[in-house]
Protein backbone atom coordinates (compact mmCIF):
# COMPACT_ATOMS: atom_id res chain seq x y z
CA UNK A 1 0.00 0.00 0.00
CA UNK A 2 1.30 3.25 -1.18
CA UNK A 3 2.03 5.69 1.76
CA UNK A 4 2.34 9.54 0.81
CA UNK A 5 5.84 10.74 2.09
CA UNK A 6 6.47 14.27 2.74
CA UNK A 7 10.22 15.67 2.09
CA UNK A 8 12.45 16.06 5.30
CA UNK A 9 12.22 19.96 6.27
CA UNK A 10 14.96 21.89 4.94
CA UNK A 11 16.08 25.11 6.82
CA UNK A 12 16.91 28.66 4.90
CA UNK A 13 20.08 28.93 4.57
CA UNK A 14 21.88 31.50 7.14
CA UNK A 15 21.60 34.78 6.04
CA UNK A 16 25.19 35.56 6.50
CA UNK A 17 26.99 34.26 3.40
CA UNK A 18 30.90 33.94 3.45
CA UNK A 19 33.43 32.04 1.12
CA UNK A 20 36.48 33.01 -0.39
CA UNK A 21 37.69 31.38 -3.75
CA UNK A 22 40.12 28.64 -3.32
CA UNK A 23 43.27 29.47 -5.44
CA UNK A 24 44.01 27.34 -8.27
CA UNK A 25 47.28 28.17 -8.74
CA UNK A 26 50.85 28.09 -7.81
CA UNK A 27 50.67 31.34 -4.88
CA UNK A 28 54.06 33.39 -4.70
CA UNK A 29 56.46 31.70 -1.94
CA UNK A 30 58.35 35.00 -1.76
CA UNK A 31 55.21 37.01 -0.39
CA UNK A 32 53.97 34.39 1.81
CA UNK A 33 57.10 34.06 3.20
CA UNK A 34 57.28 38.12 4.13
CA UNK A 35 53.06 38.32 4.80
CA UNK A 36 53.53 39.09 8.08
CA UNK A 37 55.48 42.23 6.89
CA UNK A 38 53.58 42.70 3.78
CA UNK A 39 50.38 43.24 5.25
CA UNK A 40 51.36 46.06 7.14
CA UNK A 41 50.48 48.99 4.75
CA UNK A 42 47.48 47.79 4.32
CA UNK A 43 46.79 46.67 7.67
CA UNK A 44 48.07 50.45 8.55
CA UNK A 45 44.61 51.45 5.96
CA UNK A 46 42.44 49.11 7.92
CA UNK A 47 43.61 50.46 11.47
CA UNK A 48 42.81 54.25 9.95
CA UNK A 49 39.50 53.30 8.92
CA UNK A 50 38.38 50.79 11.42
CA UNK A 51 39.90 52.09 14.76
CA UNK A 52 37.75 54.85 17.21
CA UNK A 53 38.15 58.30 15.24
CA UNK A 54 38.29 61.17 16.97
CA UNK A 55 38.13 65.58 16.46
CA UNK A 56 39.91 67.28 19.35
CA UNK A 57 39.53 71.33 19.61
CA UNK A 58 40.89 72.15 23.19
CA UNK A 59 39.33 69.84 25.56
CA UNK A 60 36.65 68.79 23.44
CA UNK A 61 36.92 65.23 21.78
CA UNK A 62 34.20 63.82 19.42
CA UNK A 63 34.50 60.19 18.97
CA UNK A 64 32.66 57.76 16.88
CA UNK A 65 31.75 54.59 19.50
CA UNK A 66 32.00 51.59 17.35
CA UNK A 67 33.17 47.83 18.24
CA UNK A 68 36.37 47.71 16.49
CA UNK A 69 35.07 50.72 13.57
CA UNK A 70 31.98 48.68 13.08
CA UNK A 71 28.92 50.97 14.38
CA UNK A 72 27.40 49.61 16.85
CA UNK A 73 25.93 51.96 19.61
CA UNK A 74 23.87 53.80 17.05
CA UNK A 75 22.32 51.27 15.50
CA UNK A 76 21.47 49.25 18.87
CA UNK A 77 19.58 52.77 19.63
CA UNK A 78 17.75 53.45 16.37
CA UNK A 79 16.48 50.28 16.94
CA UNK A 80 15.59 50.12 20.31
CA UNK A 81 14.13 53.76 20.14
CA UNK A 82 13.03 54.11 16.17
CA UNK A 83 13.02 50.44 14.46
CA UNK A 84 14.95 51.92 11.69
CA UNK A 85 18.43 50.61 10.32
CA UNK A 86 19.75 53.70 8.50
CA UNK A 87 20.66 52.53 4.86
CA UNK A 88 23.98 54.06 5.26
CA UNK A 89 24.97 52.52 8.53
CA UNK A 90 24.63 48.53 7.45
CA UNK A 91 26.47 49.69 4.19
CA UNK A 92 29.77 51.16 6.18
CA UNK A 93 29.60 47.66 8.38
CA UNK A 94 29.13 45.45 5.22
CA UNK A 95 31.72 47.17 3.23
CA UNK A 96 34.24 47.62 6.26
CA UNK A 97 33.50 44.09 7.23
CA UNK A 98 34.67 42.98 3.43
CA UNK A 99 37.73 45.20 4.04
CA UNK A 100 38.69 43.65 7.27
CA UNK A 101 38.04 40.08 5.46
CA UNK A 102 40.34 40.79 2.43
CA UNK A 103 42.90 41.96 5.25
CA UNK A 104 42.56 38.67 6.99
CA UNK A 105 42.47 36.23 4.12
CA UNK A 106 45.55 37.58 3.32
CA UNK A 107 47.20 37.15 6.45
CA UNK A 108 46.28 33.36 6.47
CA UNK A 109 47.71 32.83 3.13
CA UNK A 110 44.51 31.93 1.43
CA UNK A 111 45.31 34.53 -1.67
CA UNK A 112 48.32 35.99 -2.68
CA UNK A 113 46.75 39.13 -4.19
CA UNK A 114 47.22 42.33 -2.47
CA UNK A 115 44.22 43.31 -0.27
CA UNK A 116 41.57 45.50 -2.49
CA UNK A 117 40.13 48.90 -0.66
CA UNK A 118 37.21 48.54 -2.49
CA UNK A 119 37.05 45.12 -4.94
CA UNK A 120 35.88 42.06 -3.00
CA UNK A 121 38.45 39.78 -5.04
CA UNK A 122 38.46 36.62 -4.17
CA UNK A 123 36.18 37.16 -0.76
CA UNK A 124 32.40 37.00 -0.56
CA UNK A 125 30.40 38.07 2.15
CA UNK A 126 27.13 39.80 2.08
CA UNK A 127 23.81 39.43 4.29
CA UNK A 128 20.28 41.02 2.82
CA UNK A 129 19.16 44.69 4.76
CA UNK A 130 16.79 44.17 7.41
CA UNK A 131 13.06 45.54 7.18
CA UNK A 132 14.11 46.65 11.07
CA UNK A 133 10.51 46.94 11.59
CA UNK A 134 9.28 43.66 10.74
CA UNK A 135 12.46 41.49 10.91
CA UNK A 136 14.48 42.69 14.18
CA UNK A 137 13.22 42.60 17.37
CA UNK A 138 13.69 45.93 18.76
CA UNK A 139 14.56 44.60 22.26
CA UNK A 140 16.85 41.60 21.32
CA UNK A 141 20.01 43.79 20.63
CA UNK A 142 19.99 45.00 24.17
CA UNK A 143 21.23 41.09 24.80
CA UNK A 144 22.74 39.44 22.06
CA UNK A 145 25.95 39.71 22.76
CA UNK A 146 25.50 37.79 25.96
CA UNK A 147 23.88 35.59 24.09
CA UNK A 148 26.29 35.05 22.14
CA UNK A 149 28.90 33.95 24.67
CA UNK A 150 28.60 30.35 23.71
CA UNK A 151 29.89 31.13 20.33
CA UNK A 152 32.71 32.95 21.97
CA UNK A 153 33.70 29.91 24.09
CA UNK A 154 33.83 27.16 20.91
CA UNK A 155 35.35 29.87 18.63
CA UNK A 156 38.53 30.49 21.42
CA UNK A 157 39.40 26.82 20.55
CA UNK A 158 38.66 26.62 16.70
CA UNK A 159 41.07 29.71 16.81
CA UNK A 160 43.70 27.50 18.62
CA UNK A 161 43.18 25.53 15.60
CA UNK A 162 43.35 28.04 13.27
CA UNK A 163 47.03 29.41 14.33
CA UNK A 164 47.95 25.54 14.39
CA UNK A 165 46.56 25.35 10.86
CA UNK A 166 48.01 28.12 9.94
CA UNK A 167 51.79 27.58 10.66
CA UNK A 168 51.67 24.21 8.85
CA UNK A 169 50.13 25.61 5.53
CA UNK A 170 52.85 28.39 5.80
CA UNK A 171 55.11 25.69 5.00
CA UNK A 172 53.25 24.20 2.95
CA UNK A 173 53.23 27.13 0.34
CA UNK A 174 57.06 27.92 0.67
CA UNK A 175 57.95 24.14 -0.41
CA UNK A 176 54.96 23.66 -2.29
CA UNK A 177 53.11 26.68 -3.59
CA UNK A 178 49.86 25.16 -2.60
CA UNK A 179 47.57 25.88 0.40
CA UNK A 180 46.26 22.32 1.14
CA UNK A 181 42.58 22.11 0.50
CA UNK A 182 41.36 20.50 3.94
CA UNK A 183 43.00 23.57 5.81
CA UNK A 184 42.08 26.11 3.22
CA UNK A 185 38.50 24.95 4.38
CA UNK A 186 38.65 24.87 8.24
CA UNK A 187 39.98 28.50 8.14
CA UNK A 188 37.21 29.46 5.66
CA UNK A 189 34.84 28.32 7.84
CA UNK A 190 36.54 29.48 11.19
CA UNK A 191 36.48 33.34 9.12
CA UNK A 192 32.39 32.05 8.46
CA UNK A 193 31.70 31.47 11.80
CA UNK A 194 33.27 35.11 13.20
CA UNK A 195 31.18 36.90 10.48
CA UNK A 196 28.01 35.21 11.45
CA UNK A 197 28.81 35.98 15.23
CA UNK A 198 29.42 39.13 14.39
CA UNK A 199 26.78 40.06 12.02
CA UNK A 200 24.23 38.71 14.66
CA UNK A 201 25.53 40.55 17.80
CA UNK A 202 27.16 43.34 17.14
CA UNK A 203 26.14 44.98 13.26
CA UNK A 204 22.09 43.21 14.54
CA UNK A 205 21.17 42.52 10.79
CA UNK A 206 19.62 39.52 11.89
CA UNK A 207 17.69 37.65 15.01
CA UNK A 208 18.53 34.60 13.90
CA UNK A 209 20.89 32.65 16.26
CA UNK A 210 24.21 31.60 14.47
CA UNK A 211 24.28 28.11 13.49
CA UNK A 212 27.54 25.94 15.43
CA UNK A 213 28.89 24.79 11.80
CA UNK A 214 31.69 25.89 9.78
CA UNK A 215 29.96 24.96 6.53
CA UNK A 216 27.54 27.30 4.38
């Protein structure tokens, strides 16, 4: 007798996308033997853009509260007060977020191309703009970056991981000119698992709690 089966429930994916192109290619041993020093101008860029900035006149200082240049503080009250996202706002954290990615993957060997200001290369991360006053929960920010602490705790140790990873595929490009897949994709998905972390507590695009995975 012929039962009617329904398909297993399949979840949206997260809305926070990340990947970055896996390099086909022989990468320059020269560079990724001097990335740590290499970086630095543009590291130097990121700092200028991304740190607290600040206009003294006498004893008067204006600063720009943001966790780590990402703006924070004033969307946590436009939301709490207005349920509006300003436009502008989740464009300077999406596009300084893609900076500070392009910084990173660079540092971890995963591309040999100088870090872009403004093309995203071979990094891709976006997340959709939030109808704030039909999507977020206007009270939800006030606590999800305690929420969040469990996320904190497992991604301590997959960063352990990461530096461990890291050192051996260092020496894998200088004697082979090839970042070994496997590690290529724990780091990928160690980067993944920051941006949805971060995406969800501190830039509040979305209420949906970050999945523990390091897979799309």
């Amino acid at each position: 007798m012929a039962t009617n089966q329904q398909a297993p429930y399949q979840q949206a994916p997260y809305p926070v996308q990340f990947s970055v192109d896996y390099p086909e290619r022989t990468l320059n041993r020269l560079t990724s033997f001097f990335r740590i020093f290499t970086v630095i101008p543009i590291a130097i860029v990121l700092a200028a853009v991304s740190g607290e900035t600040g206009q003294g006149q006498g004893d008067t200082r204006v600063i720009i509260a943001g966790a780590g240049g990402l703006l924070f503080f004033g969307p946590l009250l436009m939301l709490l007060f207005r349920r509006k996202y300003p436009r502008w706002w989740f464009d300077w954290n999406l596009e300084l977020l893609r900076f500070s990615n392009r910084v990173g993957i660079y540092l971890a060997l995963m591309d040999d191309k100088y870090p872009s200001t403004d093309e995203h290369q071979s990094v891709h991360l976006d997340y959709p703009y939030p109808d704030a006053s039909t999507e977020l929960n206007r009270w939800l920010p006030l606590v999800k970056w305690f929420l969040a602490i469990p996320h904190y705790i497992v991604l301590f140790f997959l960063n352990i991981g990461a530096v461990v990873v890291l050192i051996i595929a260092w020496f894998a490009v200088l004697f082979t000119g090839r970042y070994p897949r496997g590690m290529f994709g724990y780091v990928e998905g160690v980067i993944r698992w920051h941006n949805r972390v971060a995406a969800y507590a501190f830039l509040l695009v979305t209420d949906r709690y970050p999945p523990f995975s390091l897979s799309q």
